[in-house]
C-alpha atoms as a PDB file:
ATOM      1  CA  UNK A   1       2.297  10.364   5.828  1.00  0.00           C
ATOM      2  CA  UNK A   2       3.748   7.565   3.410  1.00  0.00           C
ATOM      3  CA  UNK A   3       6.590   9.362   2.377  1.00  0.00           C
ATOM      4  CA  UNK A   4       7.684  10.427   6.209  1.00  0.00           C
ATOM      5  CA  UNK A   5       7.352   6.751   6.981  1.00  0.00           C
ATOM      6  CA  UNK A   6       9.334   5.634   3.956  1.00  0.00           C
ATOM      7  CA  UNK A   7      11.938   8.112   4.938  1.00  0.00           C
ATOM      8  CA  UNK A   8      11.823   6.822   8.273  1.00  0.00           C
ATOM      9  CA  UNK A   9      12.745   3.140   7.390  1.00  0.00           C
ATOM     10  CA  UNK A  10      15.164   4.359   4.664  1.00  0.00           C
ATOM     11  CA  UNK A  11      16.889   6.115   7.764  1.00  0.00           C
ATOM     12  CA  UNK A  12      17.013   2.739   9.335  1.00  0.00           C
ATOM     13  CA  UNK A  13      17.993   0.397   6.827  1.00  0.00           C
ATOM     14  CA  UNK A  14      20.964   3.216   5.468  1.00  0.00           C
ATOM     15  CA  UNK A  15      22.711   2.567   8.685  1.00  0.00           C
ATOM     16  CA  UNK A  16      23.199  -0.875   8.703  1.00  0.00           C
ATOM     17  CA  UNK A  17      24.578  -3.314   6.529  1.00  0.00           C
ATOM     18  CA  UNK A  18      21.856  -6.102   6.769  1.00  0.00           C
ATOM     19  CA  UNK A  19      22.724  -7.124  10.275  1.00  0.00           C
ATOM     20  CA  UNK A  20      19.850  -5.365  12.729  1.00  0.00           C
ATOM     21  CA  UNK A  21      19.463  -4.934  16.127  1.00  0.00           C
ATOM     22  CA  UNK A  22      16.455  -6.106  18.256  1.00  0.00           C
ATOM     23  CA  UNK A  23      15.447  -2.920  18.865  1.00  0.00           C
ATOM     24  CA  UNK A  24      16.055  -1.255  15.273  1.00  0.00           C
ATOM     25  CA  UNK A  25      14.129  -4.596  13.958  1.00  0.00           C
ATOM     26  CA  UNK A  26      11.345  -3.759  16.179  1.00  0.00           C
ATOM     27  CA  UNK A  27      11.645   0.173  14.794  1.00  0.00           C
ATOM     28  CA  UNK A  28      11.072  -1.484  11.387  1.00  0.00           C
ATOM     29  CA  UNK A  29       8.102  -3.884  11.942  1.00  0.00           C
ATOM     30  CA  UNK A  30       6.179  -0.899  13.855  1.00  0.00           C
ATOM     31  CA  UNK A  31       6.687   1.238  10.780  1.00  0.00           C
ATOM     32  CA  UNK A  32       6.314  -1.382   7.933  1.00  0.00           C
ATOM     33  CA  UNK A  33       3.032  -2.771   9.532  1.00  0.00           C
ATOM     34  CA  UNK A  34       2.140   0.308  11.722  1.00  0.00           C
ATOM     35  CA  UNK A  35      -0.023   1.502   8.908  1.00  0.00           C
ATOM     36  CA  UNK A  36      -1.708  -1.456   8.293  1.00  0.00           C
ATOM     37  CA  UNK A  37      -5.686  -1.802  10.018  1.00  0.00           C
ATOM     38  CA  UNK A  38      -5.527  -5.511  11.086  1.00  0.00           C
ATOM     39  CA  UNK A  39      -8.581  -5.666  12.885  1.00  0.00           C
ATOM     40  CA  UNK A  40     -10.575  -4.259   9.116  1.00  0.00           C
ATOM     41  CA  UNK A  41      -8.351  -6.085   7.346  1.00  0.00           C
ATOM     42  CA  UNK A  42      -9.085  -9.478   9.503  1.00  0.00           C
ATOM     43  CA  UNK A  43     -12.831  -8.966   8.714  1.00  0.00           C
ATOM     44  CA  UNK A  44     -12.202  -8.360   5.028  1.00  0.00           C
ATOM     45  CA  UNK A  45     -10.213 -11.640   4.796  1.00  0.00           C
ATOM     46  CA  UNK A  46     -12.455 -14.068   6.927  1.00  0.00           C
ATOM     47  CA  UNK A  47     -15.412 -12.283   5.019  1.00  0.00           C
ATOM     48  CA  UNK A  48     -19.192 -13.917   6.368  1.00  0.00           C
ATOM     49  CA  UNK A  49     -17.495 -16.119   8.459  1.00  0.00           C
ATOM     50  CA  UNK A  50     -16.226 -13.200  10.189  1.00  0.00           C
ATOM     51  CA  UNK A  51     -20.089 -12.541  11.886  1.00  0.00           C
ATOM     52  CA  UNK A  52     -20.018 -15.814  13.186  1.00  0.00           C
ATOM     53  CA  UNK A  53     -17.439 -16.003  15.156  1.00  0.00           C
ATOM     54  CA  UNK A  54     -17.549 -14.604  19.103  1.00  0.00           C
ATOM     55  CA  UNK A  55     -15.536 -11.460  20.484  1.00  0.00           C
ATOM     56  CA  UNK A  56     -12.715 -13.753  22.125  1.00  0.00           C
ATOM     57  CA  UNK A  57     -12.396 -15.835  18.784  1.00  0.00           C
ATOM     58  CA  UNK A  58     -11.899 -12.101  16.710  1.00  0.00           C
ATOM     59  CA  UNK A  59      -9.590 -10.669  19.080  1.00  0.00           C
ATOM     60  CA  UNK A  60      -7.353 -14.166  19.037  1.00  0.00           C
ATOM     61  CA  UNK A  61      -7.955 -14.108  14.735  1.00  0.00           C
ATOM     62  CA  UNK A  62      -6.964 -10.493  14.625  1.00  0.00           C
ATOM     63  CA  UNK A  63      -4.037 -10.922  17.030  1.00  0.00           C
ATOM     64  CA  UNK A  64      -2.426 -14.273  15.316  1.00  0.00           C
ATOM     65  CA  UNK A  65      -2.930 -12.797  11.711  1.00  0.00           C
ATOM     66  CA  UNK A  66      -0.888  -9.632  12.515  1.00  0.00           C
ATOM     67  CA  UNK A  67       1.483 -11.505  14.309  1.00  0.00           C
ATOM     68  CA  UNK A  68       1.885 -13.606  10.701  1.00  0.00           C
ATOM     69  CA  UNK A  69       1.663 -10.373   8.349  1.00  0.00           C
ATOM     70  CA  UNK A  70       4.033  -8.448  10.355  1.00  0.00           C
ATOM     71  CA  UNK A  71       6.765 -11.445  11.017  1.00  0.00           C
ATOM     72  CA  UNK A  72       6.272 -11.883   7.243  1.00  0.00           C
ATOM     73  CA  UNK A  73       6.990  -8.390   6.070  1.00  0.00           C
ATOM     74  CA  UNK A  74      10.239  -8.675   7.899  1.00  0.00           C
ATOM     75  CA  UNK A  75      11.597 -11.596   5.766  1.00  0.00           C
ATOM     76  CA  UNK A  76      13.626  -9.308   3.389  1.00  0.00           C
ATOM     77  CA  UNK A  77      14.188  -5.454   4.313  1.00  0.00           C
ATOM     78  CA  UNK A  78      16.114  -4.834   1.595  1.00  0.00           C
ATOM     79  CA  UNK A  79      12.533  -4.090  -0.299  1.00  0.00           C
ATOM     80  CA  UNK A  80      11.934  -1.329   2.113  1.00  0.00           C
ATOM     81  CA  UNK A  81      15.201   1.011   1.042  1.00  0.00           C
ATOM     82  CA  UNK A  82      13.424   1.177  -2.483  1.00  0.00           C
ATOM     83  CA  UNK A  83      13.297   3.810  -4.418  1.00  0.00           C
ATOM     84  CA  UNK A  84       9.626   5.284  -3.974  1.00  0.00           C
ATOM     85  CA  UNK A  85       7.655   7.814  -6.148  1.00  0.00           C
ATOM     86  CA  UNK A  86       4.119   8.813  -5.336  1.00  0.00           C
ATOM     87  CA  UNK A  87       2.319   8.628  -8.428  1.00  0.00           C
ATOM     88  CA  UNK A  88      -1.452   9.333  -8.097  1.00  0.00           C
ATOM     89  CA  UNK A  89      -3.317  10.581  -4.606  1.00  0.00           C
ATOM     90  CA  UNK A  90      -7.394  10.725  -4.246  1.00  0.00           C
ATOM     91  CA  UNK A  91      -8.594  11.955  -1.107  1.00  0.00           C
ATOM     92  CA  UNK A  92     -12.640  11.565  -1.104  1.00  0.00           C
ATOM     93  CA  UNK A  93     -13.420  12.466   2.628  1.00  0.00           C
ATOM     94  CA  UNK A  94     -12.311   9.654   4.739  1.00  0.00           C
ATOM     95  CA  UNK A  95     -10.873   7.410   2.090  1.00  0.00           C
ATOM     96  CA  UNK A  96      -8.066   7.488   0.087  1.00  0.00           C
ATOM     97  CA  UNK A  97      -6.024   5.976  -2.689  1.00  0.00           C
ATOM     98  CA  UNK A  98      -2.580   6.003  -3.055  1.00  0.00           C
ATOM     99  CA  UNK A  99      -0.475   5.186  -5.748  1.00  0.00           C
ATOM    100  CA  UNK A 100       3.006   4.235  -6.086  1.00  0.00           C
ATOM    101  CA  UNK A 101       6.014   2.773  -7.625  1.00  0.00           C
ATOM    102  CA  UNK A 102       9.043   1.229  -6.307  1.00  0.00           C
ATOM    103  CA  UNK A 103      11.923   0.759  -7.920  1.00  0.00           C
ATOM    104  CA  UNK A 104      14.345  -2.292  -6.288  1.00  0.00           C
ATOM    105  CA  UNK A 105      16.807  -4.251  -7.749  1.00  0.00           C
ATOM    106  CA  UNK A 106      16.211  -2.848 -11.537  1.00  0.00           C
ATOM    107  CA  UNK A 107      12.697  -3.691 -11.385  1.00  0.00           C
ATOM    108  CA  UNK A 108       9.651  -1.495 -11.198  1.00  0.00           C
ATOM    109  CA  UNK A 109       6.677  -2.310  -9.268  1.00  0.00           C
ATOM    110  CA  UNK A 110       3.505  -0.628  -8.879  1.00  0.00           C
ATOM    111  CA  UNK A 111       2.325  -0.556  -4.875  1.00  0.00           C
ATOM    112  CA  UNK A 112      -1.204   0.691  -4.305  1.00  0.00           C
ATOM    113  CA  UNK A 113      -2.251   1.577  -0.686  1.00  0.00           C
ATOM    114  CA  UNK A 114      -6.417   1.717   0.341  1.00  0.00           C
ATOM    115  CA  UNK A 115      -6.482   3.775   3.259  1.00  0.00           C
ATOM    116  CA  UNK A 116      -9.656   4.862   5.237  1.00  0.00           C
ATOM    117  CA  UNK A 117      -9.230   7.500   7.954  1.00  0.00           C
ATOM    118  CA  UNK A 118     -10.654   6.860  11.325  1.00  0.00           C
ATOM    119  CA  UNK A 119     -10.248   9.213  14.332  1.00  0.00           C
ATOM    120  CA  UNK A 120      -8.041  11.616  12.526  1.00  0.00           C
ATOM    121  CA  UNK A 121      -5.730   8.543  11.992  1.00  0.00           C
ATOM    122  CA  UNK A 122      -5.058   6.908   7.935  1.00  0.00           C
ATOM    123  CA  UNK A 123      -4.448   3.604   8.028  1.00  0.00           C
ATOM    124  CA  UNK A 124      -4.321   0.884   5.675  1.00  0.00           C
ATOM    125  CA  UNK A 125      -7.262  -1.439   4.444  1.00  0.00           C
ATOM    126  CA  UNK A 126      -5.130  -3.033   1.227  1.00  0.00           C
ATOM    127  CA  UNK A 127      -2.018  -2.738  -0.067  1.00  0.00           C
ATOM    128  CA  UNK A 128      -1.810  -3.844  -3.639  1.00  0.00           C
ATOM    129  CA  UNK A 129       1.681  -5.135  -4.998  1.00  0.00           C
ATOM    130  CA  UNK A 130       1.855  -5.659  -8.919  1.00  0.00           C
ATOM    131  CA  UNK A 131      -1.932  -6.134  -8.634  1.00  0.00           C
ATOM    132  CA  UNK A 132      -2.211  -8.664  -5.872  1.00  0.00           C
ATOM    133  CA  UNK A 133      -3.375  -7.009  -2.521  1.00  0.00           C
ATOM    134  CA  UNK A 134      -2.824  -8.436   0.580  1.00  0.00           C
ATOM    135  CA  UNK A 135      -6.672  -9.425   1.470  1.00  0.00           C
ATOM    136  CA  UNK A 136      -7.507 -11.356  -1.693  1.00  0.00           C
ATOM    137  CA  UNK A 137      -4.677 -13.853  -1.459  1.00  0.00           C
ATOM    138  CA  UNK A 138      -5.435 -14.695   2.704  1.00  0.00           C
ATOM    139  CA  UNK A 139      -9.097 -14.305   2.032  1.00  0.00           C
ATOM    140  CA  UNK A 140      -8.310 -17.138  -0.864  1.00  0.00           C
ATOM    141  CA  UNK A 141      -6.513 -19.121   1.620  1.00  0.00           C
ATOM    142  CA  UNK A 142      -8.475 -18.881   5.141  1.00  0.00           C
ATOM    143  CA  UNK A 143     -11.752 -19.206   3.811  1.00  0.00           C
ATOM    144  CA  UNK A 144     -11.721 -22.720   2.421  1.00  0.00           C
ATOM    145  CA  UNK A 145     -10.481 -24.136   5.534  1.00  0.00           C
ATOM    146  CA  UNK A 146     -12.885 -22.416   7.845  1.00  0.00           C
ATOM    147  CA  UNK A 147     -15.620 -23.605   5.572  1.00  0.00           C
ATOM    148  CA  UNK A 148     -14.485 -27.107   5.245  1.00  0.00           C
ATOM    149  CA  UNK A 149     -12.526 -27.720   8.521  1.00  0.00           C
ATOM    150  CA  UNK A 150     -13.636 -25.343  10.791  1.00  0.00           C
ATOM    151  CA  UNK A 151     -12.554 -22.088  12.342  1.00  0.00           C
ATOM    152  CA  UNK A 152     -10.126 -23.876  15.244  1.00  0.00           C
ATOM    153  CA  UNK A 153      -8.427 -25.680  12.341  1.00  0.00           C
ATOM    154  CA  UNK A 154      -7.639 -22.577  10.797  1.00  0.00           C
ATOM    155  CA  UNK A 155      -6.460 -21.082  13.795  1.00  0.00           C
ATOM    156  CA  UNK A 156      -3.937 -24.064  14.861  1.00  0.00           C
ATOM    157  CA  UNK A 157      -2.712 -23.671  11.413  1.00  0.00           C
ATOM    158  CA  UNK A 158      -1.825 -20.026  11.855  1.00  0.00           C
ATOM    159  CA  UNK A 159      -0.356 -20.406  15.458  1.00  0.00           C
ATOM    160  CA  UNK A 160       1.956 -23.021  13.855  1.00  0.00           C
ATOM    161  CA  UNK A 161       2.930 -20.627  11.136  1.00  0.00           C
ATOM    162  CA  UNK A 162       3.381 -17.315  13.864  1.00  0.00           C
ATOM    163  CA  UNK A 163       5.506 -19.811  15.779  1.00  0.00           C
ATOM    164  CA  UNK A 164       8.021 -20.506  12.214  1.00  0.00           C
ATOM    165  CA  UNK A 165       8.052 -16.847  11.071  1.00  0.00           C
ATOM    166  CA  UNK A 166       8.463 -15.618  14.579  1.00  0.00           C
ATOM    167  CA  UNK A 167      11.333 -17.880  15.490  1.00  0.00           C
ATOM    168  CA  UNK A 168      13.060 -17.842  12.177  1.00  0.00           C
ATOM    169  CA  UNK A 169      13.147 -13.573  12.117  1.00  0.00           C
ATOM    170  CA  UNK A 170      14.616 -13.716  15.668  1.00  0.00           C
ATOM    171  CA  UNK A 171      17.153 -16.417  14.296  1.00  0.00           C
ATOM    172  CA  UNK A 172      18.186 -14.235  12.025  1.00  0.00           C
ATOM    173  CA  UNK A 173      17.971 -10.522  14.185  1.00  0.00           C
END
């Protein structure tokens, strides 16, 4: 499953020399972030606060947050024609890890994926770069603010930052 999608965006990425169309751009942020469960990972990072919040203020959380992730992962694609091997798989029923290294620009980095299979579908809880994963850092982040500030303030503060990543990716498709 990894390696097809990694083969995938490598096909991509190979045919162009930096310059992408809207539609091979949208290709790309389906694949990168396709993986990825947002509405799991949205509960992991807003942790307790997550129960208190009602079905409408989720969905909007969840919506905004991949919105953010996914404009962010497009900020340099060269990452993505890296040189992947799959180092260590465990399979335990419905969850899996995944390790891997990727090789770019000289450098090796290890990239850990959490998966969890629901429906007959894998998809992504974590991914860990050089031991950060993606959660811990947000989680870090959001929390504070809901706790101090208030959920809304948090929220404003992400639609801001959708609106920057999502206009400066389609200033530079």
């Amino acid at each position: 499953m990894l390696e097809n999608r990694d083969q995938q965006i490598k096909s991509i990425l190979s045919g162009s020399d930096s310059t992408y169309t809207a539609e091979q751009r949208t290709q790309l942020k389906e694949l990168i972030n396709g993986l990825i469960d947002f509405q799991v990972m949205s509960r992991q990072v807003l942790g307790p606060q997550w129960e208190g919040l009602s079905a409408e203020q989720r969905d909007e959380f969840v919506s905004v947050f991949r919105d953010v992730v996914r404009a962010q992962s497009m900020s340099d694609l060269g990452v993505y024609s890296s040189e992947v091997t799959y180092d260590q798989i465990e399979v335990h029923a419905d969850s899996a890890f995944v390790r891997t290294t990727t090789r770019y620009q000289g450098r090796s980095t290890p990239v850990d994926y959490v998966l969890t299979r629901r429906e007959d579908e894998w998809r992504a809880e974590d991914i860990i770069v050089d031991g950060v994963g993606t959660v811990e850092p947000y989680a870090n982040s959001f929390r504070p603010v809901v706790n101090q500030r208030g959920f809304e303030t948090l929220m404003n503060s992400l639609r801001k930052k959708r609106k920057e990543v999502m206009a400066k990716n389609k200033s530079e498709g």
